[in-house]
Every structure is written in structure tokens, then in C-alpha cells.
Protein backbone atom coordinates (compact mmCIF):
# COMPACT_ATOMS: atom_id res chain seq x y z
CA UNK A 1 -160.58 41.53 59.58
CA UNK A 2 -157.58 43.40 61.06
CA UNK A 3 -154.25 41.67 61.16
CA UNK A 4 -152.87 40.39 64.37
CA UNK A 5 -149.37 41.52 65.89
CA UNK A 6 -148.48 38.48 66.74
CA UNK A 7 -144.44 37.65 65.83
CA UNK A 8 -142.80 34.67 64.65
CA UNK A 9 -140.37 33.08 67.13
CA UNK A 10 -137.48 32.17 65.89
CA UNK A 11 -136.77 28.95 64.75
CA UNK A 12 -135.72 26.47 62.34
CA UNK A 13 -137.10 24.62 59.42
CA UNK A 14 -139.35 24.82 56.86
CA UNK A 15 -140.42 27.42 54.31
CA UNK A 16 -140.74 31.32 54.77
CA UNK A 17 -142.87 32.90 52.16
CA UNK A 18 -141.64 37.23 52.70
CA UNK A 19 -144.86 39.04 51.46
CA UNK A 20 -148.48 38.20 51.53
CA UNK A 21 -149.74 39.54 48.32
CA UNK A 22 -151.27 36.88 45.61
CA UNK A 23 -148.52 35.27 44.99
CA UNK A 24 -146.93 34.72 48.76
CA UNK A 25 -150.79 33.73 49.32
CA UNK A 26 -150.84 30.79 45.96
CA UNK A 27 -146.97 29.69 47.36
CA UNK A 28 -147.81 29.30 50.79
CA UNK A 29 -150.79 27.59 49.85
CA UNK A 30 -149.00 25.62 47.70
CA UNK A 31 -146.22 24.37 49.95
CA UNK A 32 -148.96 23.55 52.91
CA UNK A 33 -150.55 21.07 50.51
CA UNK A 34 -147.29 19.29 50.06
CA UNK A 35 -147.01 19.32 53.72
CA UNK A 36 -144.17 21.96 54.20
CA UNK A 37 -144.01 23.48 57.82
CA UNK A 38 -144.48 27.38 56.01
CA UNK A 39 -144.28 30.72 57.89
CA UNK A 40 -145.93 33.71 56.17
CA UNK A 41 -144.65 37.06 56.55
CA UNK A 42 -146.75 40.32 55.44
CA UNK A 43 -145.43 44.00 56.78
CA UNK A 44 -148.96 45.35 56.27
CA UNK A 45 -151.97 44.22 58.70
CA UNK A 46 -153.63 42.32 56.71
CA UNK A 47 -153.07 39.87 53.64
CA UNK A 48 -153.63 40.98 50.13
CA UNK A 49 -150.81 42.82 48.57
CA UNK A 50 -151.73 45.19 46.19
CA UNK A 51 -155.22 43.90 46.63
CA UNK A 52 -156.39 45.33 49.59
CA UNK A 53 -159.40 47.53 51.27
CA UNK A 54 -159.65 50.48 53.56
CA UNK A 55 -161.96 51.87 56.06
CA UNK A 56 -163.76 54.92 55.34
CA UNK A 57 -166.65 56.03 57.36
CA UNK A 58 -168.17 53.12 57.52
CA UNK A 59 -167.20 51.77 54.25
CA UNK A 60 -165.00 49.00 53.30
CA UNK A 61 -163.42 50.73 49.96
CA UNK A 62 -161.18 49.00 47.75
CA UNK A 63 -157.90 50.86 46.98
CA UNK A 64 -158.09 49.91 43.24
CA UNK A 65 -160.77 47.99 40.85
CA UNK A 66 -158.50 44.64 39.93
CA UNK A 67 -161.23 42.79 36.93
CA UNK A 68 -160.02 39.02 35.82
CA UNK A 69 -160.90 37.64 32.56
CA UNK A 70 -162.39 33.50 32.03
CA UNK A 71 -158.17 33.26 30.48
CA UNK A 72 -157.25 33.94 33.75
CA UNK A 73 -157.23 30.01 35.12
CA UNK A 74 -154.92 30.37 37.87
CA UNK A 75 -156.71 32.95 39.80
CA UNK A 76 -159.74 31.56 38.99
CA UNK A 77 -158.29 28.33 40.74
CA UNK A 78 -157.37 30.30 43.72
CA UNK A 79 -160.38 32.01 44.25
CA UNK A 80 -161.54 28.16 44.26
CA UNK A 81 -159.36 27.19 47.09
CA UNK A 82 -160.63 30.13 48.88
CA UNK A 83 -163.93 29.54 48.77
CA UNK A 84 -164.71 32.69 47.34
CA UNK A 85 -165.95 32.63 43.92
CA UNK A 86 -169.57 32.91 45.08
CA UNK A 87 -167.98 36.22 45.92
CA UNK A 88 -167.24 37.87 42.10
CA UNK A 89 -169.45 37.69 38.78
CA UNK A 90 -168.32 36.73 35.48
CA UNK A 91 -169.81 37.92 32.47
CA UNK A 92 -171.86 34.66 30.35
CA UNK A 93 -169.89 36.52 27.46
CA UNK A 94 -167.62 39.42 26.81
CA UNK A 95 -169.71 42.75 26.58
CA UNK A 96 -168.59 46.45 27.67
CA UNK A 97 -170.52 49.49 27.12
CA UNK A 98 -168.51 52.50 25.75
CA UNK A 99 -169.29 55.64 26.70
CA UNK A 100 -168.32 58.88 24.14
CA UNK A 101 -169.47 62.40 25.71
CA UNK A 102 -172.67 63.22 23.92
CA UNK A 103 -173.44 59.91 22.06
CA UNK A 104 -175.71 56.44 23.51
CA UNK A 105 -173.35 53.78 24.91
CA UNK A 106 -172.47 51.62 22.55
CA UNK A 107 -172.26 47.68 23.48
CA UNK A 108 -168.81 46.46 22.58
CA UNK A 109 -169.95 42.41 22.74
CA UNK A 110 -168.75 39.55 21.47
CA UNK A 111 -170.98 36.85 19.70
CA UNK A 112 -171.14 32.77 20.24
CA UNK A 113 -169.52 32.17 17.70
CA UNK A 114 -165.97 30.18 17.80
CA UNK A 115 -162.64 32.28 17.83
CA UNK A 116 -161.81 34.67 15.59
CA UNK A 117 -165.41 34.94 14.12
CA UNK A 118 -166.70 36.28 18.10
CA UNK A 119 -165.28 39.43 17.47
CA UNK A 120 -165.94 40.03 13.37
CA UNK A 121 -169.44 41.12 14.41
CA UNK A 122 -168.41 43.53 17.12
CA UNK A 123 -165.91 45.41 14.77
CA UNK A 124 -167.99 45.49 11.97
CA UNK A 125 -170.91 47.61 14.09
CA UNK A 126 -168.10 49.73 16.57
CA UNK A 127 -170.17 53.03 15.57
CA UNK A 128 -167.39 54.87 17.08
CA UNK A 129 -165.02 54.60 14.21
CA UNK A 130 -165.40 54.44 10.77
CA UNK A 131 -166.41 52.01 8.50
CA UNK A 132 -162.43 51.52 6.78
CA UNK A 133 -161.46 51.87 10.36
CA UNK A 134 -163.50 49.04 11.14
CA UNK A 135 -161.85 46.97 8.04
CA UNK A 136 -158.43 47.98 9.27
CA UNK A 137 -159.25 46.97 12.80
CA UNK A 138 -160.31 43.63 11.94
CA UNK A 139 -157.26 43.02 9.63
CA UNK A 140 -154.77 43.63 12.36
CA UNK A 141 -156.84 41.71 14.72
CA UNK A 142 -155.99 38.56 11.84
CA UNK A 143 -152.30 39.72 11.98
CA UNK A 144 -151.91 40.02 15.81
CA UNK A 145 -152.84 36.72 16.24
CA UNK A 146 -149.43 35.67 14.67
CA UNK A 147 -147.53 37.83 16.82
CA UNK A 148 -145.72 35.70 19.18
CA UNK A 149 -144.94 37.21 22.39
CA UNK A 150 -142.44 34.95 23.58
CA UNK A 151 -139.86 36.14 20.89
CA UNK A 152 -137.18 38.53 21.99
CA UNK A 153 -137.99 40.68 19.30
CA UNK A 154 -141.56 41.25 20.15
CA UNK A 155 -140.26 42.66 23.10
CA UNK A 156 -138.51 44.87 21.64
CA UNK A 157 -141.37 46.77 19.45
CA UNK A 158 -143.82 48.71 21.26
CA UNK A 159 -147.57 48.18 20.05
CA UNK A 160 -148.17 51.28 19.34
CA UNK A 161 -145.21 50.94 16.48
CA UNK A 162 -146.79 47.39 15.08
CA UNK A 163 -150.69 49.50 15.22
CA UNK A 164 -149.15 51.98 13.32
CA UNK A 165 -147.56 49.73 11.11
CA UNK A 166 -150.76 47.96 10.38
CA UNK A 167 -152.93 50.63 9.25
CA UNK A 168 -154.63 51.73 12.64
CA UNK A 169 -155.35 55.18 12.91
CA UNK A 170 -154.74 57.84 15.87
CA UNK A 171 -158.57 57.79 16.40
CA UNK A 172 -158.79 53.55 16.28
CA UNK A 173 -155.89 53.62 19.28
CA UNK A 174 -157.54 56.18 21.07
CA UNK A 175 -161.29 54.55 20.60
CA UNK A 176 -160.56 50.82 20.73
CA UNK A 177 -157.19 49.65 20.91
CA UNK A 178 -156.03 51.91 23.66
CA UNK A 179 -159.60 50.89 25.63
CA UNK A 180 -157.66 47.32 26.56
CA UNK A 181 -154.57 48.24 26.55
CA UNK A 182 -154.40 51.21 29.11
CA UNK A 183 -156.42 48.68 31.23
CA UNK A 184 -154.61 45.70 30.96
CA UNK A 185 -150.96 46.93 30.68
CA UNK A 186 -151.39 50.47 33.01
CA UNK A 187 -149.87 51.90 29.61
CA UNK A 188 -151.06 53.47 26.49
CA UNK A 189 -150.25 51.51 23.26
CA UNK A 190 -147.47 53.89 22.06
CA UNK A 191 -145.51 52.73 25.63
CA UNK A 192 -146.06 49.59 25.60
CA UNK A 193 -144.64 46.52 25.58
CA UNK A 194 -145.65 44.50 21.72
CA UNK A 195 -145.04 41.05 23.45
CA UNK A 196 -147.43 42.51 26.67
CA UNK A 197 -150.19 43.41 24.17
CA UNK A 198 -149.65 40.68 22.30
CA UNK A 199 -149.88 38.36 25.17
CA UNK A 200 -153.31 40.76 26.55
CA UNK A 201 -155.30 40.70 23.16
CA UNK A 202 -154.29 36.91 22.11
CA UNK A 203 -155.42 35.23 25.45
CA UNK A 204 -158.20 37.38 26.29
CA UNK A 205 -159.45 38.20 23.29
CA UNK A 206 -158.43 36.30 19.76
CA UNK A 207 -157.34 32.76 20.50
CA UNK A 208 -160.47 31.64 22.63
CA UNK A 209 -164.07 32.77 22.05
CA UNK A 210 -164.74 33.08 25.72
CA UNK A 211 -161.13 34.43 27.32
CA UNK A 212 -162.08 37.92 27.42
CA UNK A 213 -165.25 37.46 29.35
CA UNK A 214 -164.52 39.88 32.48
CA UNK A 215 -165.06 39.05 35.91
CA UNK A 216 -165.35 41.75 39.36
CA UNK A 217 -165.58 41.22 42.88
CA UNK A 218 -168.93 41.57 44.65
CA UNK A 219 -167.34 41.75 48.02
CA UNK A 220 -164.43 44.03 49.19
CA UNK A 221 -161.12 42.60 48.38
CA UNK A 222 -160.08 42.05 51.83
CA UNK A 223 -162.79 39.39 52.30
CA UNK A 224 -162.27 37.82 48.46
CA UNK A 225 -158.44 37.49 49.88
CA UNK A 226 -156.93 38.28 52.59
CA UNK A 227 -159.85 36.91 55.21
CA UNK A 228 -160.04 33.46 53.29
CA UNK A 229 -156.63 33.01 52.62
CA UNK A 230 -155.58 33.75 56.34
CA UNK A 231 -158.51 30.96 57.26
CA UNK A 232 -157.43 28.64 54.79
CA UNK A 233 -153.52 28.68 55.73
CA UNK A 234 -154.34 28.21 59.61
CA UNK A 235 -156.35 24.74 58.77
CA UNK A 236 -153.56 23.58 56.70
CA UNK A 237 -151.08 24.45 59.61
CA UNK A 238 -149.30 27.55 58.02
CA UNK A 239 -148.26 30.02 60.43
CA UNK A 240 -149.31 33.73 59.31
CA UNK A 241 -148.21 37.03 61.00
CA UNK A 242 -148.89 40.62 59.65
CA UNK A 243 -147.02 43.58 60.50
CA UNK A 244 -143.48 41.51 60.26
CA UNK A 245 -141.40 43.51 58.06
CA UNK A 246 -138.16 41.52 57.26
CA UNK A 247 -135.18 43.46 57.14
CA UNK A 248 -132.48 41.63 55.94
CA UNK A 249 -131.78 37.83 54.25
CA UNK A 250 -128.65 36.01 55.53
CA UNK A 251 -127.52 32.54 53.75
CA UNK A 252 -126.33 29.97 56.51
CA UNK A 253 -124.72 26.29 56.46
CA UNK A 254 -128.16 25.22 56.53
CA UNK A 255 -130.78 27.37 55.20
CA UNK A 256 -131.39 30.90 55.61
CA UNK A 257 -131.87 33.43 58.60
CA UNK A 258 -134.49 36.50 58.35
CA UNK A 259 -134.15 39.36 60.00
CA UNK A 260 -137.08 40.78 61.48
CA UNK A 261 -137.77 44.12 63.11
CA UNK A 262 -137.99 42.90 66.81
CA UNK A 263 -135.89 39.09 66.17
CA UNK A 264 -135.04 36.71 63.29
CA UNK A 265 -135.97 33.15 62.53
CA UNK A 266 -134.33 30.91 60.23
CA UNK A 267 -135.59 28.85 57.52
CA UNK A 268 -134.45 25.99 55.36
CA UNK A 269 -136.08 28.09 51.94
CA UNK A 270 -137.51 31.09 51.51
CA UNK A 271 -139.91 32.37 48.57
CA UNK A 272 -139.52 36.58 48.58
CA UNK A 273 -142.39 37.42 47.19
CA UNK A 274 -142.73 41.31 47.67
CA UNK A 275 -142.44 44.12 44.76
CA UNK A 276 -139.47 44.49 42.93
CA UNK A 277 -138.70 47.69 44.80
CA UNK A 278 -138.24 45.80 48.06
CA UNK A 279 -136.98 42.32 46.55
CA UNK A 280 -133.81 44.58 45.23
CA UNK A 281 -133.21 45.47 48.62
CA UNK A 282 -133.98 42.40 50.70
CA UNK A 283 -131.85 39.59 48.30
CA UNK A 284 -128.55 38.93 49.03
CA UNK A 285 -126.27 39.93 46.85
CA UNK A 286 -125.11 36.39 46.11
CA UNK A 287 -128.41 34.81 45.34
CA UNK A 288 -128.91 37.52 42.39
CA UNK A 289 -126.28 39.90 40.98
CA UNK A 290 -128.36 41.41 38.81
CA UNK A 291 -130.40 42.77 40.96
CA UNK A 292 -129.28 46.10 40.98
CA UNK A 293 -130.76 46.93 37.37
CA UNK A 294 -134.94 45.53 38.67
CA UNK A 295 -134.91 49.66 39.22
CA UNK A 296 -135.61 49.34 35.32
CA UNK A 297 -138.72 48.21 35.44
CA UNK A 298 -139.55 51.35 37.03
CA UNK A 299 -143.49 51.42 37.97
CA UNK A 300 -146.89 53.28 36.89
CA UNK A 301 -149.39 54.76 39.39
CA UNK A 302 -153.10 54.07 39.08
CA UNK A 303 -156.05 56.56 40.75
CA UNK A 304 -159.26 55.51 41.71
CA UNK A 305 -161.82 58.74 42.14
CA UNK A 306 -164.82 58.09 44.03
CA UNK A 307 -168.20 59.87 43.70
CA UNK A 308 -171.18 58.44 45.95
CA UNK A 309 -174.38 60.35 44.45
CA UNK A 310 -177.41 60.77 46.41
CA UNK A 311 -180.04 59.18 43.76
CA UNK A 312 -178.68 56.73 40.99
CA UNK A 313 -177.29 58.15 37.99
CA UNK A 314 -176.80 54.87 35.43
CA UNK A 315 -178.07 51.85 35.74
CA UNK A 316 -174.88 50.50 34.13
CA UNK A 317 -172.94 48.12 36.06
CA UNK A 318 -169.54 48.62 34.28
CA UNK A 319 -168.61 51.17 31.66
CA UNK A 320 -165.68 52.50 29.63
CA UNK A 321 -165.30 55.99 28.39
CA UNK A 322 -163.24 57.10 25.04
CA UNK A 323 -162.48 60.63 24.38
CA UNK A 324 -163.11 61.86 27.98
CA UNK A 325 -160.98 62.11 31.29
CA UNK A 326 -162.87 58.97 32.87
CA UNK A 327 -161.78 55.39 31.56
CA UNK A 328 -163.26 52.74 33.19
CA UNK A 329 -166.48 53.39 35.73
CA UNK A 330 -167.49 50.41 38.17
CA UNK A 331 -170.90 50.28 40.22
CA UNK A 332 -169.99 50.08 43.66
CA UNK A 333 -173.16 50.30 45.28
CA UNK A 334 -174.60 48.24 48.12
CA UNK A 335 -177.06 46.09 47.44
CA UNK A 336 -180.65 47.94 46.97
CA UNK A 337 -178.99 51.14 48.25
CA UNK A 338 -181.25 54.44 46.80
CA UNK A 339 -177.86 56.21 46.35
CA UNK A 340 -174.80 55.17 43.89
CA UNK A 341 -171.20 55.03 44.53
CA UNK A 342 -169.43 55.20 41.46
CA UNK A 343 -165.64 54.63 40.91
CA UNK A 344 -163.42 56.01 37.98
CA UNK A 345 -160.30 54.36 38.06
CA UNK A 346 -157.53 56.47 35.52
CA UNK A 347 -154.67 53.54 34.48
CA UNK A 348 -151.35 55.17 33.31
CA UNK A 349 -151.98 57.88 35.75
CA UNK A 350 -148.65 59.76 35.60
CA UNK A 351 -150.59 63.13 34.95
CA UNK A 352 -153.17 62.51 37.78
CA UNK A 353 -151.04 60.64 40.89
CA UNK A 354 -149.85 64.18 42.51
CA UNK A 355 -152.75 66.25 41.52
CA UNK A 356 -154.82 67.63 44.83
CA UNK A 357 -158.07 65.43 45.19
CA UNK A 358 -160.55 68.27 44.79
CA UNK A 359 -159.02 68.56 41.60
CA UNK A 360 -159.84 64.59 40.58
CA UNK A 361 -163.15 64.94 41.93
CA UNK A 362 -163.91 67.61 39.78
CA UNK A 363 -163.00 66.41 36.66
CA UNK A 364 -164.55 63.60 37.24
CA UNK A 365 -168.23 64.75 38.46
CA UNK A 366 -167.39 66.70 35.06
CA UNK A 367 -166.85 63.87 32.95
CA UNK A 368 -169.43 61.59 34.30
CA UNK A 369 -171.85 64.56 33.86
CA UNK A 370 -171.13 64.13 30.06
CA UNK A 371 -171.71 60.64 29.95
CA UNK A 372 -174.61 60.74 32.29
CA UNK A 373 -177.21 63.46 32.06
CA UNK A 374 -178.92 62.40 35.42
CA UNK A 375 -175.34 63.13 37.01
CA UNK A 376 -175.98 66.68 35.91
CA UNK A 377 -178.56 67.36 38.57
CA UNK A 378 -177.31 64.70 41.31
CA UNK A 379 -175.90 66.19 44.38
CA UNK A 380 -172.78 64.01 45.23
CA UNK A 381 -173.00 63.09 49.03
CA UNK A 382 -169.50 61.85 49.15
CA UNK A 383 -166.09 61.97 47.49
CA UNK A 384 -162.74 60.80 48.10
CA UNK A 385 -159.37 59.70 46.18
CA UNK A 386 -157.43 56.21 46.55
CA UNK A 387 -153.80 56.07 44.68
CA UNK A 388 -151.67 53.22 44.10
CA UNK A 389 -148.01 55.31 43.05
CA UNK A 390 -146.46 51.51 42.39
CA UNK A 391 -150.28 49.63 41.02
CA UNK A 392 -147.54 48.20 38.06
CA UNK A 393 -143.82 47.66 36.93
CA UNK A 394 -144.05 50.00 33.55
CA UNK A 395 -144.19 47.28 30.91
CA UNK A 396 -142.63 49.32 28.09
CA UNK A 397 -140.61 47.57 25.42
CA UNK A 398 -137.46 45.85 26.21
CA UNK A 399 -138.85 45.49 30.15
CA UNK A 400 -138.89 41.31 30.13
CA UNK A 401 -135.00 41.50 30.23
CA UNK A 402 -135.00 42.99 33.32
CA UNK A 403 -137.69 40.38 34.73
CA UNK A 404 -135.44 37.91 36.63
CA UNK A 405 -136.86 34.05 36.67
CA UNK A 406 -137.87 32.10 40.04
CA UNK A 407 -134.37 30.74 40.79
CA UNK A 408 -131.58 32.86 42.06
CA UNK A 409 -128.01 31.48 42.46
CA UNK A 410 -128.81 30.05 45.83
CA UNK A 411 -130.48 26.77 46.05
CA UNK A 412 -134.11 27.20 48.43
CA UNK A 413 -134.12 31.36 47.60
CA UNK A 414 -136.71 32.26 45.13
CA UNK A 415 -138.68 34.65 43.77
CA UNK A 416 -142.19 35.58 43.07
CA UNK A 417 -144.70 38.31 42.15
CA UNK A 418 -146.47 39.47 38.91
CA UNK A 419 -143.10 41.18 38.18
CA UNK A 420 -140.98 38.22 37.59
CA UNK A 421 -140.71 36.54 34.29
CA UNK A 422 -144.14 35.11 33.88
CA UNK A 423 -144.47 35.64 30.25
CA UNK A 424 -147.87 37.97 31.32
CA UNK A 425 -148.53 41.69 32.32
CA UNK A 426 -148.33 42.81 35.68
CA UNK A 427 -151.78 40.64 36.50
CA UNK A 428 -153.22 38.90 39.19
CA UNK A 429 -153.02 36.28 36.96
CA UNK A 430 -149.43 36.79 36.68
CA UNK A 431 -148.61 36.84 40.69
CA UNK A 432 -150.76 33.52 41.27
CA UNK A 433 -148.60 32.10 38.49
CA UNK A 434 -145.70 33.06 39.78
CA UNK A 435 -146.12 32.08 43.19
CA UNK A 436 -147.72 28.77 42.29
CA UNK A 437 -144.17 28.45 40.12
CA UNK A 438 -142.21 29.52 43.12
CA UNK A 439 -143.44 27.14 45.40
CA UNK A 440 -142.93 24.07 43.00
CA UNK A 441 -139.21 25.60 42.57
CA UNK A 442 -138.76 25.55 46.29
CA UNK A 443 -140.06 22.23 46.87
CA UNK A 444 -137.72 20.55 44.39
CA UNK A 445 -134.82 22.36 45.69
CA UNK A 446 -135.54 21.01 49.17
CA UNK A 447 -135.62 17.43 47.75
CA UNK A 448 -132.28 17.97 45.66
CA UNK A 449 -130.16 20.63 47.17
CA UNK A 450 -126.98 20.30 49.36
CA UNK A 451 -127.45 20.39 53.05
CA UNK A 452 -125.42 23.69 53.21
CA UNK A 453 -124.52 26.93 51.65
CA UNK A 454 -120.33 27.61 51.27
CA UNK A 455 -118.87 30.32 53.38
CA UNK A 456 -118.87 32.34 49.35
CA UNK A 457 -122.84 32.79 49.27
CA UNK A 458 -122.28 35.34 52.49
């Protein structure tokens, strides 16, 4: 579905959500259900955010592989609203296949068993380290589920430091540890955040039995999304238009006026819900002084290397590789199709983000010719390179000072996107929270505020 050029006209009233990621999407949901005239604003064509699809001959590609996990309740409740859970699969229980060059995949799996005894059997049989690296792994599992990552100090430790600390070796990072956390945090454990990974390996994978069971889309992002939230918001009344790029924010006497490239509107609240980048740039000055040091939070690329071979090469689904340059490999392949379009997508990509594409590809076909010996002797039909250069704020240590809260200093302006302070990693988890947060903010603003703004806010 291609976004319409339609513009807003301007007016007055209401709520206007800037940015139509997941978390613009969950608040202008939101506010619609309370019965909120909303206005939606997205600069790209279509809905989405971060989560969003391309054309390519034919194809509907998406620009990144975004997983969920069962812990992740709010986007799970979204996809609900949307009508579009038909649309992804969810593992019946945790299970990953890890790939090391030369060796069988091994099945990383939890059991059914309650929480912390799912995992005990996994560790004990991860062939891939040793048996005292086993022990050791399974001890600091015990100690990391004491770790709170709500405590200002946690923050301040990276988890590589508290691994170290707790008896994990370089091999255990690089073969287990680092296997979750390069995913989940777009870091390896040495950057990043303790409280992050603390907050990662607690939900999804120590304090409930079934948290960590991982769930994909089946259908192109766009469709899982954008198309259902765009159908959704027009029955509930919410007015939607892509390709609006806001250019400025402007308190007034009685609400707020948006600057648009071709007009303005005014609103009584707004929710800005667009990457920190852009939310720096776009708040007035009043609403959040600090604003000038979001730059901090800096951000981390992630590349996504396509290969489409002309026979099938694995009849895995889903696989992650450990001492090789692929990490995680998704099955992308239509439905019955004879060939197989596989998709490496490299987290923490600083190293790969500028390198020439017929450099990715090869290193990948490379790689997934040492995991799988039919690639060996598989023409590849097809191959192409998608790059996020911003997939992630970089959630080092010390980063959730930096991460402003919903409310700024001006009553009906708030803020929302995985980057705020959820208390999670840079998730869609984390944007649906915040923008289901946002819109709750906004609502009881509306209800409590003063009718106007002082001449000072300007």
C-alpha cells in the first residue's frame, strides 16, 4: 500500500501524534479509543517507522528482520488490535539452532519445566563450550537474576564487566552470551548497557519459563503494520497523512501550532513521536532544555545481506551462527517456492554499514557456505544489501540518563519512541510502550491542564 499525499488542513483541536512508527501508531490508537479528534503525521509514505518494506523487483523486502519474544505483551496486544497476528509465528517454546563453521547445529532449547529449571538442561548439553564453562554459565545465569536493572548503578556497569566478573570466559561471551545480546541490544556485551542486559536476559529468558519464546512475521512488515494500522485509525475517525514532514513546534495561548512543509495546523496536544535525532530538533526549547545532550545516545547501524539461491540450501527456518561473519539467518522464502531467499542480518554493524555491497555479499555466500554445504554448489540468483545507519540509540552504560521521560515542561507536549525512558532496549516492545504511555500522559493533561500557555513557553 503506498501512502497518499494528501495534507492536513489546518485547524484546531485535538491531538497530533508527529511520526508514524510503533509508537505514534499504539498513541494514536490509543487516543481514538478515548474518543480524541487525532491527526497522524508520518514524513515517509507509508506507516511503520523503522519497520518498514521496500520494493525490489517484484519483491516486497523488509529493510530489517525485527523478532518479538511471548515477554513482549504490548506488541503482542497491538498486533491484536491490528488484526494481524494470524500474520507472525511464535515458537510453542524457546529453541534456536546454532550454527559453528564445520560442526552439526546444535539446538539451543529450553525445556517445560518452570523458571529457572527451563534453561538448566540447555546449558548443561551447549556442546559448544566446555563442560566448567557450562557450570560457570549456569551460575551467573542464578546471579543475573538478582541484578536489578532499575538501579542507577546497574546502569552504570557494562555486562561485559559483570560476565567477566562472574567467571565467563572470552569463548562463553563470544558462543552464548554475546548470541542474545548483540541481538537484543545491537551491541556486544563488552558495550553494553548491565541494566539493558539485565532487563533482555531476566524478561526473556530467567524470570518466566516461556518469555523467550521468539516470534517473526510471515508477511512483509508493511502489511503486519503500516496497512492495518492505517485501516484501523480511519474506522476509529483518526485522520492519517504520509509524506507531512513537520518542521517546526510553536506553543500558543491555546495549544500548539505545527509547521508543515506546504501549511501548519494547530493542535490542543501533541505526542512527537519520531527518533531522537529529529525530536532534538523539532521540541521547543521550552518544553525540554535538555534536549541538546539526546545526541548522547548516539545510534548503531544494522545490515541485512540478502542471498536468494536457486535450489534450497537448509531446511532451517531460523538460525544463529557463532564464530563466523553471519549472526542471525531468517528463511524468507515464499511459500512452496523451489528457490530460497535467505537473510543475514549483522547487529552492531559499525564495521559493515559503509562497506560496498559486493563486499557483504561475499562474505556472506562465504559464511553460509561454511554452515551449509549445499550452499557450496548453489548458484545464487539474486543478491542485494538493506542498511538501517540509525536501526538503535547505542545502549552503552550510563545511556538511561540521557533517556528523557514522556512529559516535557509544557503541559499537552510529549514524547514517545523506544528511545525514551521505558526501562527496555531499543524494542518494539519498548516504542508500543512508550506510545501507549504517551497517549495516557496526553489525555490526562487535556483533562487537567490550563487553557493556555504564558507568553515564557515561546
Amino acid at each position: 500500500m503506498t501512502g497518499s499525499v494528501d495534507r492536513p488542513s489546518t485547524g484546531t483541536g485535538g491531538v497530533c501524534v508527529i511520526g508514524g512508527g510503533l509508537a505514534g501508531i499504539t498513541a494514536a490508537i490509543r487516543l481514538a479509543d478515548l474518543g480524541l479528534p487525532v491527526t497522524l503525521l508520518e514524513s515517509r509514505p507509508e506507516l511503520g517507522g523503522a519497520t518498514y518494506s521496500l520494493r525490489r523487483d517484484g519483491l516486497t523486502v523488509d529493510t530489517g528482520q525485527h523478532v518479538f519474544l511471548r515477554c513482549y505483551h504490548a506488541y503482542r496486544g497491538l498486533l491484536d488490535r491490528l488484526g494481524t497476528t494470524a500474520g507472525t509465528d511464535l515458537q510453542p517454546r524457546f529453541a534456536v539452532p546454532v550454527l559453528l563453521p564445520g560442526r552439526a547445529p546444535h539446538l539451543l532449547a529450553r525445556r517445560r519445566l518452570p523458571a529457572p529449571a527451563h534453561l538448566l538442561p540447555a546449558l548443561a548439553g551447549y556442546r559448544l563450550l566446555s563442560p566448567g564453562e557450562r557450570f560457570a554459565a549456569a551460575r551467573a545465569c542464578a546471579a543475573l537474576r538478582h541484578v536489578d536493572p532499575d538501579r542507577p548503578a546497574t546502569d552504570a556497569r557494562s555486562f561485559g564487566d559483570w560476565l567477566v566478573e562472574h567467571g565467563q570466559s572470552d569463548r562463553s561471551r563470544r558462543r552464548l552470551w554475546d548470541l542474545i545480546c548483540v541481538a537484543a541490544l545491537n551491541l556486544p556485551s563488552g558495550e553494553a548497557s548491565l541494566s539493558l542486559a539485565a532487563r533482555v536476559f531476566r524478561t526473556g529468558l530467567l524470570d518466566e519459563a516461556d518469555g523467550g519464546d521468539i516470534g517473526r512475521a510471515l508477511v512483509p512488515l508493511v502489511d503486519l503494520h503500516a496497512v492495518a494500522a492505517r485501516r484501523l485509525l480511519a474506522r476509529l475517525g483518526a485522520s492519517v497523512h504520509t509524506r507531512s514532514r513537520v518542521r517546526w513546534i510553536h506553543p500558543e495561548s491555546t495549544g500548539f501550532r505545527i509547521g508543515l512543509n506546504d501549511g501548519e495546523l494547530t493542535a490542543d496536544a501533541v505526542v512527537l513521536a519520531v527518533p531522537h535525532q529529529v525530536a532534538a530538533s523539532l521540541v521547543p526549547p521550552a518544553a525540554a532544555p535538555t534536549a541538546g545532550d539526546w545526541h548522547r545516545l548516539g545510534a548503531v547501524p544494522i545490515v541485512n545481506v540478502h542471498l536468494r539461491y536457486e535450489r534450497r540450501v537448509t531446511a532451517l527456518t531460523m538460525a544463529a551462527a557463532v564464530e563466523s561473519p553471519a549472526q542471525w539467518i531468517f528463511d524468507r522464502s515464499d511459500p512452496g517456492a523451489d528457490d530460497q531467499h535467505l537473510v543475514v542480518s549483522l547487529s552492531a554493524a559499525d564495521a559493515d554499514i559503509d562497506r560496498p555491497a559486493a563486499e557483504l555479499v561475499a562474505t556472506q555466500r562465504a559464511a553460509l557456505a561454511e554452515l551449509f554445504p549445499a550452499a557450496r554448489r548453489t548458484p545464487v540468483r539474486d543478491a542485494f544489501v538493506t542498511r538501517e545507519p540509525r536501526a538503535t540509540f547505542r545502549q552503552t552504560p550510563g545511556t538511561r540518563a540521557y533517556r528523557p521521560v514522556p512529559t516535557t515542561r509544557l503541559p499537552g507536549l510529549v514524547l514517545a519512541g523506544a528511545w525514551t525512558d521505558t526501562g527496555w532496549p531499543d524494542t518494539m516492545e519498548g516504542a508500543v510502550r512508550s506510545g501507549r504511555e504517551a497517549a495516557d500522559v496526553v489525555a490526562r493533561q487535556l483533562v487537567s491542564r490550563p487553557r493556555h500557555h504564558t507568553e515564557a513557553a515561546r
